[in-house]
Protein backbone atom coordinates (compact mmCIF):
# COMPACT_ATOMS: atom_id res chain seq x y z
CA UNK A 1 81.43 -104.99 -86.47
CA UNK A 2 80.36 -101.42 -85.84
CA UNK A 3 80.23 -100.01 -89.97
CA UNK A 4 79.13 -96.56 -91.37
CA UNK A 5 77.91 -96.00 -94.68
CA UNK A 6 78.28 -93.25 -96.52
CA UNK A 7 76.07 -92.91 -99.51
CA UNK A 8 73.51 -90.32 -101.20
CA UNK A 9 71.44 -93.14 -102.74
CA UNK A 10 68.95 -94.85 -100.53
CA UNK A 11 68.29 -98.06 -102.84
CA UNK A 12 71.76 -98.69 -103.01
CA UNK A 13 72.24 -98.03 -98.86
CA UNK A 14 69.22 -100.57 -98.52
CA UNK A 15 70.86 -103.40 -100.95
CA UNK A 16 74.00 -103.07 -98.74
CA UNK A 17 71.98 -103.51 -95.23
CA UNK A 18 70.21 -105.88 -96.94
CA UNK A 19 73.51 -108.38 -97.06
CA UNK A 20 75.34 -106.95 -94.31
CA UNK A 21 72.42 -107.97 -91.92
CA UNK A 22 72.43 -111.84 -93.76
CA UNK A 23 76.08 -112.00 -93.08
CA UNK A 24 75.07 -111.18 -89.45
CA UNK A 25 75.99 -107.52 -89.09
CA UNK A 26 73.45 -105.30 -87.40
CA UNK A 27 75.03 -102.38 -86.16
CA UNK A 28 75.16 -100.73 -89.39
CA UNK A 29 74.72 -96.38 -89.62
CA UNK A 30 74.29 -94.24 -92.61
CA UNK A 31 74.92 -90.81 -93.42
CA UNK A 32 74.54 -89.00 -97.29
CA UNK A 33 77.45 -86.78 -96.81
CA UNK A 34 81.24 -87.20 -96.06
CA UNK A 35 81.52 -84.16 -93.87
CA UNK A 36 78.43 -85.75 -90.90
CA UNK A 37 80.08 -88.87 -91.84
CA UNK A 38 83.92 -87.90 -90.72
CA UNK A 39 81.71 -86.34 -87.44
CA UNK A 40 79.87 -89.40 -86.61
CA UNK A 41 83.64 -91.75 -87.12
CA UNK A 42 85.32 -88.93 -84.45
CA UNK A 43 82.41 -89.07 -82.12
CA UNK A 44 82.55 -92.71 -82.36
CA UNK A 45 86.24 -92.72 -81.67
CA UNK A 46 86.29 -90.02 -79.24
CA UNK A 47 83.47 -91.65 -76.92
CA UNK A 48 85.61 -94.92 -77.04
CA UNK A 49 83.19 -96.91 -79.45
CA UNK A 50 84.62 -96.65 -83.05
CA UNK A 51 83.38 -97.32 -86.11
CA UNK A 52 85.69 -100.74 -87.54
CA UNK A 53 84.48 -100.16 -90.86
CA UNK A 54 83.50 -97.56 -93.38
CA UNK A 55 81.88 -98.07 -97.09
CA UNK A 56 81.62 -95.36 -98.89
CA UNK A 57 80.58 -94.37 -102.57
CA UNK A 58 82.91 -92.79 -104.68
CA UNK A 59 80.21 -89.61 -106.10
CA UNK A 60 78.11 -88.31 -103.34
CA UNK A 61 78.20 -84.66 -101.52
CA UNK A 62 80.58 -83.70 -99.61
CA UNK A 63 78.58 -81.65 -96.85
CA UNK A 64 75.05 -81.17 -96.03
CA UNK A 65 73.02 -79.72 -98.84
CA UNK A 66 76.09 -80.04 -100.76
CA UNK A 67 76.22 -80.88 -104.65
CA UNK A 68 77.84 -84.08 -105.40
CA UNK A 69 81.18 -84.51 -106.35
CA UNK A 70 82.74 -87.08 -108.78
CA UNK A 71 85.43 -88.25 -106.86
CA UNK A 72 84.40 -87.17 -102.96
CA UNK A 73 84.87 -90.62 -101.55
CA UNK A 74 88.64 -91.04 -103.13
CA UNK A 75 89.63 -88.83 -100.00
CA UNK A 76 88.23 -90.47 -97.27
CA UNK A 77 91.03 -92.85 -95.97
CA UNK A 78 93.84 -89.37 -96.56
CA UNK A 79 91.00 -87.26 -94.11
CA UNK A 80 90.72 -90.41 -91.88
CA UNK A 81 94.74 -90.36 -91.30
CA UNK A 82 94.75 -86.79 -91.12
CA UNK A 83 92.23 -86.88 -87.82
CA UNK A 84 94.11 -89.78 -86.49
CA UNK A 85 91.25 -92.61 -87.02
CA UNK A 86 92.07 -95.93 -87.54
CA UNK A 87 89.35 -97.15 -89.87
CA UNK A 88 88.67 -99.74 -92.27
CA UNK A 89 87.70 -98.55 -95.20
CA UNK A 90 85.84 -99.83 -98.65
CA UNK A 91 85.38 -98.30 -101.73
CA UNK A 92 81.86 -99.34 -103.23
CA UNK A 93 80.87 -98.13 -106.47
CA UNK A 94 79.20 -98.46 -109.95
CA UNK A 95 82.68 -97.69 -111.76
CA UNK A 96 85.10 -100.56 -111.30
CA UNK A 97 88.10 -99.14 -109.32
CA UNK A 98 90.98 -100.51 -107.52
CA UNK A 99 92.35 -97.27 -105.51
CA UNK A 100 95.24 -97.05 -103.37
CA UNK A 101 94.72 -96.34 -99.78
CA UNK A 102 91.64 -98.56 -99.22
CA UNK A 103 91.49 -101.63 -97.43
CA UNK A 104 88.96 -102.57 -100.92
CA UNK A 105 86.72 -101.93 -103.78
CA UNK A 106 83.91 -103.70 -104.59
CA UNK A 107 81.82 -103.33 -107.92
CA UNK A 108 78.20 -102.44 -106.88
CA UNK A 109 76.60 -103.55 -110.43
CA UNK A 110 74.08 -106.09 -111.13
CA UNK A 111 75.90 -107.83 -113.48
CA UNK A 112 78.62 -108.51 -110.96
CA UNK A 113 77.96 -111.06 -107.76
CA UNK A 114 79.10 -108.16 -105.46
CA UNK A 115 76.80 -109.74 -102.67
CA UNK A 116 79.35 -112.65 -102.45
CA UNK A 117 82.18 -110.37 -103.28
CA UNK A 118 80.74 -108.27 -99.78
CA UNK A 119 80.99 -111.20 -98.02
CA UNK A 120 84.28 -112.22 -98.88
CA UNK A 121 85.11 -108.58 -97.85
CA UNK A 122 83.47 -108.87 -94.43
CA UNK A 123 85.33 -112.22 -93.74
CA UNK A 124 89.10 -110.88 -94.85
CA UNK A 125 88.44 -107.87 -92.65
CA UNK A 126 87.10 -108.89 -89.48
């Protein structure tokens, strides 16, 4: 699977490679902003080669140089649909939410087993 990630935190970005590439996936990108990552999903698309998957945080900037926002990754799959790209997308965040319009939401805390809870994820959406 071609997958984007779209998160302001490097540790966290490095835990989710970490399992992605165990579970075998190694054409993983990253971007800490949602406006280069909705640019690098159309270029993607556009060119023929889309991205099949997108995990993004839920409180990270919106554009370059950007202050975060709270809830910036809630609108993802509405600006997805509104530029016509067919992507899967997962919610992945500290706060345990369940929000309409993704394809998931996974609880990134240490307390949980959200490396399994990735994996089971990856496997449902392939």
């Amino acid at each position: 699977m071609k997958i984007l990630i779209l998160e302001d935190s490097n540790e966290k970005y490095m835990a989710l490679v970490r399992v992605l590439k165990r579970c075998g996936e190694e054409n993983v990108s990253w971007v800490d902003n949602r406006a280069d990552g909705l640019a690098l999903l159309q270029e993607a698309a556009q060119s023929g080669k889309p991205y099949d998957l997108a995990i993004t945080d839920m409180h990270y900037p919106p554009a370059p140089d950007a202050p975060s926002e709270f809830d910036c990754g809630r609108r993802l799959p509405v600006m997805l649909a509104e530029n016509g790209l067919s992507v899967k997308t997962v919610l992945c965040s500290s706060v345990r939410y369940q929000v309409p319009g993704f394809d998931a939401c996974l609880w990134f805390v240490r307390s949980s087993d959200w490396e399994s809870e990735l994996r089971d994820i990856l496997q449902r959406l392939r």
